[in-house]
PDB file of N, CA and C in Angstrom:
ATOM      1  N   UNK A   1       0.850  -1.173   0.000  1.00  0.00           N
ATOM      2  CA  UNK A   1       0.000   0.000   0.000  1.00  0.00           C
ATOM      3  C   UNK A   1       0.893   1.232   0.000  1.00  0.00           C
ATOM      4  N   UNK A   2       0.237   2.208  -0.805  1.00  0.00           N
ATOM      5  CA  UNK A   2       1.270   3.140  -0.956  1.00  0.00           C
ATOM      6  C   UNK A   2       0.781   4.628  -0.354  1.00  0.00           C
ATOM      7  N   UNK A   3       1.755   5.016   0.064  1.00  0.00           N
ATOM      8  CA  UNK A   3       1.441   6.108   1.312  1.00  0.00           C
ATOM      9  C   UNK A   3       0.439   7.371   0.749  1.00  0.00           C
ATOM     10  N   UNK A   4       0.456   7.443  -1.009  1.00  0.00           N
ATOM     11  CA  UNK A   4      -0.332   8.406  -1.892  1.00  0.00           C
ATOM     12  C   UNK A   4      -1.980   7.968  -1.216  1.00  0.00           C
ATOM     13  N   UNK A   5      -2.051   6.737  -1.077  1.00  0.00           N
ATOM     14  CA  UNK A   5      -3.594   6.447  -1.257  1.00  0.00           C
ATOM     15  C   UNK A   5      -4.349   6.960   0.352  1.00  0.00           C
ATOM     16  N   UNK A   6      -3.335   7.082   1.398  1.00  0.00           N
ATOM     17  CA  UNK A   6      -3.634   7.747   2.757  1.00  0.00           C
ATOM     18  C   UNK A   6      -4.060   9.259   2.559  1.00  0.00           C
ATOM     19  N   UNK A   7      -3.058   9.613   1.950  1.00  0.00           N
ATOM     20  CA  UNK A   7      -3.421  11.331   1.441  1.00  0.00           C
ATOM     21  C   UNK A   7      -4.642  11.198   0.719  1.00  0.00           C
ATOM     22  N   UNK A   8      -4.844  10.274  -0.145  1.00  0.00           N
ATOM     23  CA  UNK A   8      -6.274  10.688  -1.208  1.00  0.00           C
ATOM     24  C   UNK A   8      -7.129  10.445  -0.465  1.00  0.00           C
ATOM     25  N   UNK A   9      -7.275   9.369   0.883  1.00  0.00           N
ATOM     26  CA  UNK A   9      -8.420   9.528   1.504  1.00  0.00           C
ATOM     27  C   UNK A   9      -8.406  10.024   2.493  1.00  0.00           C
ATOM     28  N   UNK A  10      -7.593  10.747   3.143  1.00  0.00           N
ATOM     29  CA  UNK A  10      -7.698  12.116   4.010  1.00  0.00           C
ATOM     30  C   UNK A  10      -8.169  13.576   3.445  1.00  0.00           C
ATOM     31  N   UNK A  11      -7.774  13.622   2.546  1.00  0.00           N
ATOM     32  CA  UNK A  11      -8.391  14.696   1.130  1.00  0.00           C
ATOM     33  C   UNK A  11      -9.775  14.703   0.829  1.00  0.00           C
ATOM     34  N   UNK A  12     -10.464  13.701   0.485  1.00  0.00           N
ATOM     35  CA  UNK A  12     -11.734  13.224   0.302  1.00  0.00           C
ATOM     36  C   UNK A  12     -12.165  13.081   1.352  1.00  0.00           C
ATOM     37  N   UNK A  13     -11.878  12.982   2.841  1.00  0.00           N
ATOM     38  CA  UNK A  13     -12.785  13.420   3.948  1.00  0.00           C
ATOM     39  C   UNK A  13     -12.677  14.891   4.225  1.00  0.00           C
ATOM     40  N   UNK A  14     -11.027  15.307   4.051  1.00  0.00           N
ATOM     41  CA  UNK A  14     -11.913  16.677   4.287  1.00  0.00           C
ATOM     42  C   UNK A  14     -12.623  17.421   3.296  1.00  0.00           C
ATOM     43  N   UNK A  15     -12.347  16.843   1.955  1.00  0.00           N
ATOM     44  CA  UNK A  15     -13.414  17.405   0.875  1.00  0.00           C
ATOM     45  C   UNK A  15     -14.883  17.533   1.348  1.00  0.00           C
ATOM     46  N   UNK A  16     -15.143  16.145   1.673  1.00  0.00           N
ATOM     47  CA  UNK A  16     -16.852  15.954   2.405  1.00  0.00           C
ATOM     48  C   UNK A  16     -16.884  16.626   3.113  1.00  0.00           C
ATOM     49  N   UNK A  17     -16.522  16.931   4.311  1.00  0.00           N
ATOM     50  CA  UNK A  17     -16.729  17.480   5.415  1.00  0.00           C
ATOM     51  C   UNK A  17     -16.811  18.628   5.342  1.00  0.00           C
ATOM     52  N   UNK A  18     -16.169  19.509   4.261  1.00  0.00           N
ATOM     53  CA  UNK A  18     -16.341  20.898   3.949  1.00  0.00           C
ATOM     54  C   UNK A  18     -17.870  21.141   3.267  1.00  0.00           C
ATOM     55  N   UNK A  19     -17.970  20.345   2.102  1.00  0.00           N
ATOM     56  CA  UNK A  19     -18.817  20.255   1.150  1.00  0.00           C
ATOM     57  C   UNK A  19     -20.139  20.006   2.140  1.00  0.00           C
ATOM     58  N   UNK A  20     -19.927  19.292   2.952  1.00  0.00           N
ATOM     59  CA  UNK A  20     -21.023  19.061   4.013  1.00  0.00           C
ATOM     60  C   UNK A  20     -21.731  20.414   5.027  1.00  0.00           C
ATOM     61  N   UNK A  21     -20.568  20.526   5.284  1.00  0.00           N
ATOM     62  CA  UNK A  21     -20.862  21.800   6.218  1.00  0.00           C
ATOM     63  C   UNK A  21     -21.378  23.320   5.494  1.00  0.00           C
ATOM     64  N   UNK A  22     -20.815  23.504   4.391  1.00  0.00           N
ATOM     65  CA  UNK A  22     -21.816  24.424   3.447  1.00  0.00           C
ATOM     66  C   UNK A  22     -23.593  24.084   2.880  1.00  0.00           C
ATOM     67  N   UNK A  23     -23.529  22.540   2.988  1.00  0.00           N
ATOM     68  CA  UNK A  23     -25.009  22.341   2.690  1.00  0.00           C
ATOM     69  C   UNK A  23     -25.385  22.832   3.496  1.00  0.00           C
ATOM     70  N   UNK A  24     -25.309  22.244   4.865  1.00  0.00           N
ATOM     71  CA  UNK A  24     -25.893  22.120   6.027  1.00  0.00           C
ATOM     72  C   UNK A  24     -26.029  23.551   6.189  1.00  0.00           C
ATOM     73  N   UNK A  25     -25.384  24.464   5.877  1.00  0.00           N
ATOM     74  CA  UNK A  25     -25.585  26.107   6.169  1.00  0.00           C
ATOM     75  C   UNK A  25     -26.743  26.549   5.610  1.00  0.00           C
ATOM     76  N   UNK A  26     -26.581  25.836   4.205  1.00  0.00           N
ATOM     77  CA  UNK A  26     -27.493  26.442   2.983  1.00  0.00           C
ATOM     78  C   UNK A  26     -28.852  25.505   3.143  1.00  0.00           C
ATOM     79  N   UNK A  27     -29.615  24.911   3.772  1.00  0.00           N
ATOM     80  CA  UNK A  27     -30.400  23.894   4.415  1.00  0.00           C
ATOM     81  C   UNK A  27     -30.890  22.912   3.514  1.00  0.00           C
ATOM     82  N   UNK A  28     -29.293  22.680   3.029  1.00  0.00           N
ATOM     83  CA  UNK A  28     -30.178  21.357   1.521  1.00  0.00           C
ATOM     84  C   UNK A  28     -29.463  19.881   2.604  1.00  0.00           C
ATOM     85  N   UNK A  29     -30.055  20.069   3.515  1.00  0.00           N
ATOM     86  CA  UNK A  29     -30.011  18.564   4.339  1.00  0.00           C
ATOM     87  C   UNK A  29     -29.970  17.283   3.970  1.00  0.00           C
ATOM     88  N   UNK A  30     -30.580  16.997   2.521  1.00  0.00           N
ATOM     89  CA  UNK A  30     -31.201  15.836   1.975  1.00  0.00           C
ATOM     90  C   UNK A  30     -29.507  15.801   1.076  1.00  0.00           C
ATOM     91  N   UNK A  31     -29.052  16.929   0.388  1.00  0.00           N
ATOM     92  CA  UNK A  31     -28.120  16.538  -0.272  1.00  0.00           C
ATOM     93  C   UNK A  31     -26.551  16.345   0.154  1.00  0.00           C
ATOM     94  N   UNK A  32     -26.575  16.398   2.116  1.00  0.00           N
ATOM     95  CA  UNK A  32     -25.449  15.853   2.578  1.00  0.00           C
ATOM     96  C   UNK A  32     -25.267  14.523   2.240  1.00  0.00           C
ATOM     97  N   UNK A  33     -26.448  13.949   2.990  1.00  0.00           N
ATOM     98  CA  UNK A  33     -26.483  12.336   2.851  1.00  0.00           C
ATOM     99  C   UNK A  33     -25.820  12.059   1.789  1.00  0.00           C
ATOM    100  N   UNK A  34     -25.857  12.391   0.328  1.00  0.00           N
ATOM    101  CA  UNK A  34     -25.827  12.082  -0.946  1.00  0.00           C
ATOM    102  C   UNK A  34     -24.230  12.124  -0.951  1.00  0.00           C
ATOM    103  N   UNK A  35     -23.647  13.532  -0.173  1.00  0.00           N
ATOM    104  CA  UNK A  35     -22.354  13.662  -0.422  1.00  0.00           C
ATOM    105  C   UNK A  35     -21.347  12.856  -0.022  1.00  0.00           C
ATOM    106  N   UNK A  36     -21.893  12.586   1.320  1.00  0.00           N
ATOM    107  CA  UNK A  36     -21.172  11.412   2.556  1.00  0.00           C
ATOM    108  C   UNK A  36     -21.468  10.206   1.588  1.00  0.00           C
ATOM    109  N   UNK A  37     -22.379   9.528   0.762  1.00  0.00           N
ATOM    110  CA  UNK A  37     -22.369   8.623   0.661  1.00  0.00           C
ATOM    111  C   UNK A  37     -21.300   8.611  -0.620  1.00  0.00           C
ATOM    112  N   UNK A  38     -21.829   9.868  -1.453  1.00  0.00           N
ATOM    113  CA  UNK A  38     -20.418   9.030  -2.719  1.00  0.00           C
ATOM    114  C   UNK A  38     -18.781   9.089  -2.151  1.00  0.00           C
ATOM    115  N   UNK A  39     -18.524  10.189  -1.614  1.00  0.00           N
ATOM    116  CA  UNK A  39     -17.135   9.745  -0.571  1.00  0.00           C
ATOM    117  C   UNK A  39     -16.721   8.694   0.039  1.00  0.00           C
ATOM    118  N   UNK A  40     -17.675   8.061   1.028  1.00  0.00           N
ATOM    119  CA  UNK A  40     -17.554   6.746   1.219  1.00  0.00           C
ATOM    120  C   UNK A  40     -17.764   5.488   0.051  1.00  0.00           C
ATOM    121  N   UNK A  41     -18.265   5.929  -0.883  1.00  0.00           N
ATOM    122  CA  UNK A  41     -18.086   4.830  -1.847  1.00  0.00           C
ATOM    123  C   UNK A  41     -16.843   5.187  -2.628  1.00  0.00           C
ATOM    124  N   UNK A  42     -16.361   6.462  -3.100  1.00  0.00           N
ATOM    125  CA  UNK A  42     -15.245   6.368  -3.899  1.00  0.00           C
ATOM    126  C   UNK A  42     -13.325   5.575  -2.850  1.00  0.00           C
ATOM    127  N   UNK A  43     -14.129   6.015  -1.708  1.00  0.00           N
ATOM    128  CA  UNK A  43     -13.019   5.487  -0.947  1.00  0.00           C
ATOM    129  C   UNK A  43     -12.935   4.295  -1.034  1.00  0.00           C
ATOM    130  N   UNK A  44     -14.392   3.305  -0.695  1.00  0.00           N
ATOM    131  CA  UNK A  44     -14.570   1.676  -0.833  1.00  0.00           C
ATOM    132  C   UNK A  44     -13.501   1.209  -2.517  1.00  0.00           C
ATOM    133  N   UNK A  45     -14.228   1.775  -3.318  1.00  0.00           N
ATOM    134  CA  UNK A  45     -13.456   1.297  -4.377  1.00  0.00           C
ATOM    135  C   UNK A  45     -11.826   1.692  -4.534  1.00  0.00           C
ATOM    136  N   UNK A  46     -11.277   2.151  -4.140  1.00  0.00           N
ATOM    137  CA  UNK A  46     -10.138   2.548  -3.653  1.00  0.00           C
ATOM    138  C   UNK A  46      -9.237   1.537  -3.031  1.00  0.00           C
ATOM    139  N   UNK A  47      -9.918   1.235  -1.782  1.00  0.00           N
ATOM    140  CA  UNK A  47      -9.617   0.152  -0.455  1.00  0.00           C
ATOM    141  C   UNK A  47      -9.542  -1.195  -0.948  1.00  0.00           C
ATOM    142  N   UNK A  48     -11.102  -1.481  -1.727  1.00  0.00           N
ATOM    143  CA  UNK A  48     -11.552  -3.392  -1.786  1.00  0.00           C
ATOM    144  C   UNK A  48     -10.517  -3.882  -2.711  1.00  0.00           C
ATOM    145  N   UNK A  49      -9.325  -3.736  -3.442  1.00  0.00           N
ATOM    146  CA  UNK A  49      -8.060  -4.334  -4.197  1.00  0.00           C
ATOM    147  C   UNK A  49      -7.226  -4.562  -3.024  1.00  0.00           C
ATOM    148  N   UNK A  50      -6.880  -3.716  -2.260  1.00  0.00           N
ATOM    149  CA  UNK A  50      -6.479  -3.795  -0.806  1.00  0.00           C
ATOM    150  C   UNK A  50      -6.672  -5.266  -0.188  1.00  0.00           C
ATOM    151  N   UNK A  51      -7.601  -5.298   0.427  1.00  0.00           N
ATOM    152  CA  UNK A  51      -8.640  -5.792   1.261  1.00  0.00           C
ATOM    153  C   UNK A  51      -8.620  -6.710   0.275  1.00  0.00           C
ATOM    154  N   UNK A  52      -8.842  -7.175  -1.008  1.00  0.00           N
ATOM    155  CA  UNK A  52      -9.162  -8.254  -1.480  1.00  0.00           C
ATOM    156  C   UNK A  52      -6.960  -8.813  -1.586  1.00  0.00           C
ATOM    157  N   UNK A  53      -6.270  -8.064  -1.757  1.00  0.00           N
ATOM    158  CA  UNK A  53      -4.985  -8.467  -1.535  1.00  0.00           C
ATOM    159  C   UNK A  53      -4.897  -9.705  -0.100  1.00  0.00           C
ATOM    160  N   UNK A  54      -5.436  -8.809   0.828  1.00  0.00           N
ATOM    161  CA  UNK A  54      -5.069  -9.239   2.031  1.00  0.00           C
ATOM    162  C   UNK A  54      -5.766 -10.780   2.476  1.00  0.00           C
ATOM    163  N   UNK A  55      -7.232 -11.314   2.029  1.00  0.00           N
ATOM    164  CA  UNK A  55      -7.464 -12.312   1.730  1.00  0.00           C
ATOM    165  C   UNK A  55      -6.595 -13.198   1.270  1.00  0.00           C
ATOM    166  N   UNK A  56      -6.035 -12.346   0.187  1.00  0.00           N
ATOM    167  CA  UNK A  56      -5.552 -13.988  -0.556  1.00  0.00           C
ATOM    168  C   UNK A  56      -4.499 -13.987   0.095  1.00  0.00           C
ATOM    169  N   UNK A  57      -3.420 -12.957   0.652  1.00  0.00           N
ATOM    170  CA  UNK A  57      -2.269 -13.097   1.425  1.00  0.00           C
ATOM    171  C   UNK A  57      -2.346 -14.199   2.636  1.00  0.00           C
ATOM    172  N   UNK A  58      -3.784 -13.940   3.445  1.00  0.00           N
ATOM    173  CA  UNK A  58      -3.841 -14.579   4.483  1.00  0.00           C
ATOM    174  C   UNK A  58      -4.376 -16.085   4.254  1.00  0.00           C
ATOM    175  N   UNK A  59      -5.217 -16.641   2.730  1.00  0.00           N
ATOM    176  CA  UNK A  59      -5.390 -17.270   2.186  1.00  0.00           C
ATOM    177  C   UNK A  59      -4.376 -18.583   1.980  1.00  0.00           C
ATOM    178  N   UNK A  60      -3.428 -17.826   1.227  1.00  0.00           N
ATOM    179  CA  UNK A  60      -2.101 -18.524   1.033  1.00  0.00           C
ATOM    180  C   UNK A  60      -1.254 -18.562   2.570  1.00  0.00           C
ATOM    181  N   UNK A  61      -1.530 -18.110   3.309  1.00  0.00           N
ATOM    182  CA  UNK A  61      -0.576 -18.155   4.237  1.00  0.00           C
ATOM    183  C   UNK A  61      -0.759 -19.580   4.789  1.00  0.00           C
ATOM    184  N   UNK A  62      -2.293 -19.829   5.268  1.00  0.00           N
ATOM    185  CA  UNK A  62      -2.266 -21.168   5.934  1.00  0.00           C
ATOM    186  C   UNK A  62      -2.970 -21.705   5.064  1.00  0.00           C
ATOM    187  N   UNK A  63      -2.646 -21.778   3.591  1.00  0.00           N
ATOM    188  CA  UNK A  63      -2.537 -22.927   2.718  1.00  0.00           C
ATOM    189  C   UNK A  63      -4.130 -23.381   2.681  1.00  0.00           C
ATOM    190  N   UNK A  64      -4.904 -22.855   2.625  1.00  0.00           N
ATOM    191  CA  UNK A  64      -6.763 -22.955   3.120  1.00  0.00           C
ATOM    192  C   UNK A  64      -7.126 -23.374   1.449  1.00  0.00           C
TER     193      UNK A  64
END
């Protein structure tokens, strides 16, 4: 894992969290949800190559 992909998802939370906090000013409430959710999904797809690495690492480890 490479230390770039920590920064891109520290970036993309505070992206949300900004982007969030201006809805929430401007009272479009309904379109935080929306924001939090594609952040957390662009991060998922990001992560699950990861996470699917680490399966097979631990996979192969005890030979399963």
């Amino acid at each position: 894992m490479d230390i770039s992909l920590i920064f891109k998802i520290a970036a993309v939370g505070i992206l949300v969290s900004v982007v969030s906090q201006v809805l929430k000013q401007s009272g479009r409430e309904e379109h935080v949800f929306l924001v939090n959710l594609a952040g957390l999904i662009l991060v998922l797809f990001w992560i699950v190559p990861y996470i699917s690495e680490l399966f097979e690492s631990i996979k192969n480890l005890f030979a399963l």
